[in-house]
N, C-alpha and C. Protein backbone atom coordinates (compact mmCIF):
# COMPACT_ATOMS: atom_id res chain seq x y z
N UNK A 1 111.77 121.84 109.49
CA UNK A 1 110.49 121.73 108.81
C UNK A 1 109.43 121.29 109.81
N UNK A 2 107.84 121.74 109.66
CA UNK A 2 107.21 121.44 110.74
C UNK A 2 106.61 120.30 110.49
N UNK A 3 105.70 119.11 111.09
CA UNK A 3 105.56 118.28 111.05
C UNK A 3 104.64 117.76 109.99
N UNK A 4 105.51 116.82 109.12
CA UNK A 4 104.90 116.35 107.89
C UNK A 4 103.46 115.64 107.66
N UNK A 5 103.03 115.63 108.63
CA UNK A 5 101.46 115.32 108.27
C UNK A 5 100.93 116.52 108.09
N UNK A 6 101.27 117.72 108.50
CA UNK A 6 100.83 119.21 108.30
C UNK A 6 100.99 119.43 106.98
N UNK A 7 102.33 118.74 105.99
CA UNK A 7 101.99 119.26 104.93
C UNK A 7 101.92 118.42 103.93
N UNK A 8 101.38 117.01 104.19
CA UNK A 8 101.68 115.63 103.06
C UNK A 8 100.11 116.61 102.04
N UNK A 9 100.49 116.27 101.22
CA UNK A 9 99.07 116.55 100.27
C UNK A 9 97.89 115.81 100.64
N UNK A 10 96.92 116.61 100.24
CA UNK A 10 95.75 116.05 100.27
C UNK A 10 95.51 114.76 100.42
N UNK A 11 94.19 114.21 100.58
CA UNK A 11 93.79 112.76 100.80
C UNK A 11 95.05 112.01 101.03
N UNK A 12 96.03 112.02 101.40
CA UNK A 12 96.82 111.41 101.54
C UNK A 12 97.35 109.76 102.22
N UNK A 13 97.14 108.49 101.61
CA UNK A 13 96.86 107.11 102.34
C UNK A 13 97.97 106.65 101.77
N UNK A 14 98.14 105.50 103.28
CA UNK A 14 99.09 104.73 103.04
C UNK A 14 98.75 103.37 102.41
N UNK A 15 98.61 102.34 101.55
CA UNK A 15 98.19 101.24 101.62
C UNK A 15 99.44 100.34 101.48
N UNK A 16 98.99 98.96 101.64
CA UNK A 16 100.24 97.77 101.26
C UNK A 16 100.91 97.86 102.12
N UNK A 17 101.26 97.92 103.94
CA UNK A 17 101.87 98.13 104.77
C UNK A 17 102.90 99.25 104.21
N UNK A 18 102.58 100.51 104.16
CA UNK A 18 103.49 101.75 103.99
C UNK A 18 104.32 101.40 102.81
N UNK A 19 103.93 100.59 101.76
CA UNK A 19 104.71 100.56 100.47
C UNK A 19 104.23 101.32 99.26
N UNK A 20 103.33 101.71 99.57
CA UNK A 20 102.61 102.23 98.29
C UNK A 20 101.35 103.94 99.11
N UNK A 21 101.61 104.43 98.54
CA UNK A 21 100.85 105.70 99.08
C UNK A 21 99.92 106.13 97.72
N UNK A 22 99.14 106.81 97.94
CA UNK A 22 97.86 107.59 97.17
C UNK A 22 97.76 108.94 97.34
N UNK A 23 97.75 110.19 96.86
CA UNK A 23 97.36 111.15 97.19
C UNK A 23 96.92 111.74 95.84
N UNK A 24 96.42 113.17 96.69
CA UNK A 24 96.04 114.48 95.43
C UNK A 24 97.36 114.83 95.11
N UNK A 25 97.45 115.81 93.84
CA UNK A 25 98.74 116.37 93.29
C UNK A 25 99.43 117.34 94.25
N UNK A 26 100.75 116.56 94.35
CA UNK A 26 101.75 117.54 95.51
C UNK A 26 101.53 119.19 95.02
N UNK A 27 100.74 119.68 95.69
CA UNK A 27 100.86 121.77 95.15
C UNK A 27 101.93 121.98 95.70
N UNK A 28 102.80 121.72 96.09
CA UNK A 28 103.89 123.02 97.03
C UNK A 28 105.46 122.02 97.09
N UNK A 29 105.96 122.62 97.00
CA UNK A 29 107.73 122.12 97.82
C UNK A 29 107.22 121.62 98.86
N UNK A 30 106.66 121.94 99.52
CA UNK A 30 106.23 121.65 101.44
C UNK A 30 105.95 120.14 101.20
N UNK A 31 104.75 120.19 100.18
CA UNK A 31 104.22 119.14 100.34
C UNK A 31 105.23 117.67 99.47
N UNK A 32 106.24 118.55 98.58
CA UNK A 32 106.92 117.09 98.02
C UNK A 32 108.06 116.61 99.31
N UNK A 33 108.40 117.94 100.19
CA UNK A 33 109.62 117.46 101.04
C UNK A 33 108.78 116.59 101.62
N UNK A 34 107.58 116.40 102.55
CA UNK A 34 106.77 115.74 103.78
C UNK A 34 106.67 114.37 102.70
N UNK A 35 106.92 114.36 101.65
CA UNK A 35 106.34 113.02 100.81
C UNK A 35 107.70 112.37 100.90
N UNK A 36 108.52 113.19 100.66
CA UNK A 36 110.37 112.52 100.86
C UNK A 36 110.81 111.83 101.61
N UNK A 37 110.08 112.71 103.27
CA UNK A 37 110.36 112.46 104.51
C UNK A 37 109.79 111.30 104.70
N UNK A 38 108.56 110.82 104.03
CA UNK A 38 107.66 109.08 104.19
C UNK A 38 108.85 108.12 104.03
N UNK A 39 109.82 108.56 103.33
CA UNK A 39 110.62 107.41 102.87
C UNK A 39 110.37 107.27 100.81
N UNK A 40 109.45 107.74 100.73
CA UNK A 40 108.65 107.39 99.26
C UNK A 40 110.18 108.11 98.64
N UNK A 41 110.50 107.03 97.27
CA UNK A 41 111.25 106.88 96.45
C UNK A 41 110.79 107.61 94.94
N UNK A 42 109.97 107.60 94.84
CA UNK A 42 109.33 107.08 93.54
C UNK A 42 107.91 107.49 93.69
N UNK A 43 107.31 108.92 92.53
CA UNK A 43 105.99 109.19 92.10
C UNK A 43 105.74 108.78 91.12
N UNK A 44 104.47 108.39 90.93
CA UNK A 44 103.81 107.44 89.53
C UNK A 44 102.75 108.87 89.42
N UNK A 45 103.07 109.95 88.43
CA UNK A 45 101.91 110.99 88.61
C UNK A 45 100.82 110.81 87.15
N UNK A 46 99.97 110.25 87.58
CA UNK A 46 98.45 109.73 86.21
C UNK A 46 97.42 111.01 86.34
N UNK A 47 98.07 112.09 86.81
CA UNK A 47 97.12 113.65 86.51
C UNK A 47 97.70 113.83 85.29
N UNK A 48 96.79 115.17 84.58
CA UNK A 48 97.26 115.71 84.04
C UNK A 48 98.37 116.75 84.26
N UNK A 49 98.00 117.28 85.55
CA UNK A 49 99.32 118.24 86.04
C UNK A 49 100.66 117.41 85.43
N UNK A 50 100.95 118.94 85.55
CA UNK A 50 102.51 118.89 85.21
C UNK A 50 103.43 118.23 86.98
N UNK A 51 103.83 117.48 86.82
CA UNK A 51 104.91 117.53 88.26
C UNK A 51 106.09 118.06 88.41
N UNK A 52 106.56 118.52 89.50
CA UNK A 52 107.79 119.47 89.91
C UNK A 52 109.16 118.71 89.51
N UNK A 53 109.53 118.50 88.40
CA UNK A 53 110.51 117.41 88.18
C UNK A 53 111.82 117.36 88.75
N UNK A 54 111.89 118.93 89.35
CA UNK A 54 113.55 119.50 88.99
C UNK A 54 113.43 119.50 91.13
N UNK A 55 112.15 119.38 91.72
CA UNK A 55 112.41 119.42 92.93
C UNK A 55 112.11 118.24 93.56
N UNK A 56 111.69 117.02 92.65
CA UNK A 56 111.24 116.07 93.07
C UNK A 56 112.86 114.90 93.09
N UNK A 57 113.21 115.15 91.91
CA UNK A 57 114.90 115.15 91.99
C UNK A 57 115.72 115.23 92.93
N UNK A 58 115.66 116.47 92.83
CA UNK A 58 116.52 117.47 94.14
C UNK A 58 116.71 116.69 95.36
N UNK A 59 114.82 116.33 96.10
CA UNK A 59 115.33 115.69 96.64
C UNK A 59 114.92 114.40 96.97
N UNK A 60 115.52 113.26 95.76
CA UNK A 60 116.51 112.10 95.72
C UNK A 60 115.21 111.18 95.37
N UNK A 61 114.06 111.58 94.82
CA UNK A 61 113.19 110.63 93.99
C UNK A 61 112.93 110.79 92.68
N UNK A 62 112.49 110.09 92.38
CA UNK A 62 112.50 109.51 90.48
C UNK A 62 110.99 110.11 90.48
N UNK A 63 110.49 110.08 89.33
CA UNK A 63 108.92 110.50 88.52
C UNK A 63 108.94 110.13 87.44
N UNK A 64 107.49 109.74 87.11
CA UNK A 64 107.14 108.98 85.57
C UNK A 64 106.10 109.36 85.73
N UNK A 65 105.39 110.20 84.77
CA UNK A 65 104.25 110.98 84.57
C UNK A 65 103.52 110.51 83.23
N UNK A 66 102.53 109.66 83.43
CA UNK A 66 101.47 109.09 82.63
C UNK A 66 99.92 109.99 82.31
N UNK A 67 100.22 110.77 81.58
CA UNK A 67 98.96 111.91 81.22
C UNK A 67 97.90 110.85 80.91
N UNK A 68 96.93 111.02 81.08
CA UNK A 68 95.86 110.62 79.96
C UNK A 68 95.52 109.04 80.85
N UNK A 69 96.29 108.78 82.47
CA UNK A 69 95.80 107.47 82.58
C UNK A 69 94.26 107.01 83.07
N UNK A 70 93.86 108.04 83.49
CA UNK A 70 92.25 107.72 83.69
C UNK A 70 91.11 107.62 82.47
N UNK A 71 92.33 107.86 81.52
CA UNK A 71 90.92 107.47 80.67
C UNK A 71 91.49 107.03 78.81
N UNK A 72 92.89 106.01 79.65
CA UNK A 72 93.51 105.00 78.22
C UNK A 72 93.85 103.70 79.36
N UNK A 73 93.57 102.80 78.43
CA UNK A 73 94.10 101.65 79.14
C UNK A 73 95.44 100.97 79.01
N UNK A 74 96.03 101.55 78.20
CA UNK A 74 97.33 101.15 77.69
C UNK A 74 98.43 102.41 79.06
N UNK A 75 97.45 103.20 79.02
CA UNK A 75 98.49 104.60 79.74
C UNK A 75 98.48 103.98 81.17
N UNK A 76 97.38 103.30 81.70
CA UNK A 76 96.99 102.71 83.47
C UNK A 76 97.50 101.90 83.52
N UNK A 77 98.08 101.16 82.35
CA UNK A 77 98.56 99.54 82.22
C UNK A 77 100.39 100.12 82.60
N UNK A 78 100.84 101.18 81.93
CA UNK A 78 101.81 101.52 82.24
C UNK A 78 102.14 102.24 83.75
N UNK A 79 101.37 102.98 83.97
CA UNK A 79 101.32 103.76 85.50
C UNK A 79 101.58 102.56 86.32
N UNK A 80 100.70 101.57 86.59
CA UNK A 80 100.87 100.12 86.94
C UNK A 80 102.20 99.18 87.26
N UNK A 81 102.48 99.24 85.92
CA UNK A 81 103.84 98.65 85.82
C UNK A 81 104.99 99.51 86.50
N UNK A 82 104.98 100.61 86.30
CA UNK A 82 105.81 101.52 87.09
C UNK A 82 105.65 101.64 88.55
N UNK A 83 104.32 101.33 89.47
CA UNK A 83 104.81 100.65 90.73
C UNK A 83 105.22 99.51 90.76
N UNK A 84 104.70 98.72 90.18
CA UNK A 84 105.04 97.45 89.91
C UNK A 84 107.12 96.90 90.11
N UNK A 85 107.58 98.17 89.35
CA UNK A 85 108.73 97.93 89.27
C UNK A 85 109.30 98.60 90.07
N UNK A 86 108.55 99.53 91.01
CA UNK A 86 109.44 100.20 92.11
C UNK A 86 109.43 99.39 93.52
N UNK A 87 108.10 98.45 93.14
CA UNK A 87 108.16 97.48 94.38
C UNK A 87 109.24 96.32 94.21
N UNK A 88 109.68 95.92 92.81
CA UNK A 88 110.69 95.56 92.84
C UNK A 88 111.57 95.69 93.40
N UNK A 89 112.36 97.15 92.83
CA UNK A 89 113.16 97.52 93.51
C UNK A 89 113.45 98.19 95.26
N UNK A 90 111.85 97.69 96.01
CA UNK A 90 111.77 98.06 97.33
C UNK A 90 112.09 99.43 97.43
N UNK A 91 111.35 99.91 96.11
CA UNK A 91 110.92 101.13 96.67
C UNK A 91 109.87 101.59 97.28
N UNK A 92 109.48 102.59 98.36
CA UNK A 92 108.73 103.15 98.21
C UNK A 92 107.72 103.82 97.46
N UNK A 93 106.55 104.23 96.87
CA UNK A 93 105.83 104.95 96.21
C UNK A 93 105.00 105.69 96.39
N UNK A 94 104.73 106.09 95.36
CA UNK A 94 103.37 107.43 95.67
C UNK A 94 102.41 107.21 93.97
N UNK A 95 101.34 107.38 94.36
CA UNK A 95 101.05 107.64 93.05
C UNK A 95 99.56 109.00 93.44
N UNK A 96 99.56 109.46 92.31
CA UNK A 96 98.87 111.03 92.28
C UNK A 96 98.23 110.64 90.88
């Protein structure tokens, strides 16, 4: 595979010393493998997009997809908690 900053998604940041990442919605396989390759465990996706569930799986991270979180507070309160609990578990993250 060629080098994963070539294909991390859009705006793509690291914050929290490389524990927590930010980006636009992964478009491509390309772009969920280069997100894999970060180490990231775990997407928190608060788009409406649909996320790639069956390739985000594949390979060897979890997803929890919160529709509607930009604009419920109960839905951001949950997106939240779901890094919240992946930093628990020293995971890595992403959220989209």
């Amino acid at each position: 595979m060629a080098d994963s900053s070539q294909t991390l998604p859009r705006i793509f940041k690291w914050f929290d010393e490389g524990k927590f990442a930010a980006s636009g919605f992964p478009e491509s396989e390309a772009e969920l493998c280069a997100v894999a390759e970060q180490g990231i465990k775990h997407i928190v996706a608060a788009t409406r997009q649909k996320p790639d569930i069956e390739t985000i799986e594949r390979l060897g991270m979890t997803v929890e997809a919160f529709n509607g979180a930009s604009s419920d507070l109960a839905t951001l309160d949950a997106a939240v908690e779901s890094l919240h609990a992946a930093a628990l578990r020293d995971d890595k993250a992403l959220i989209h």
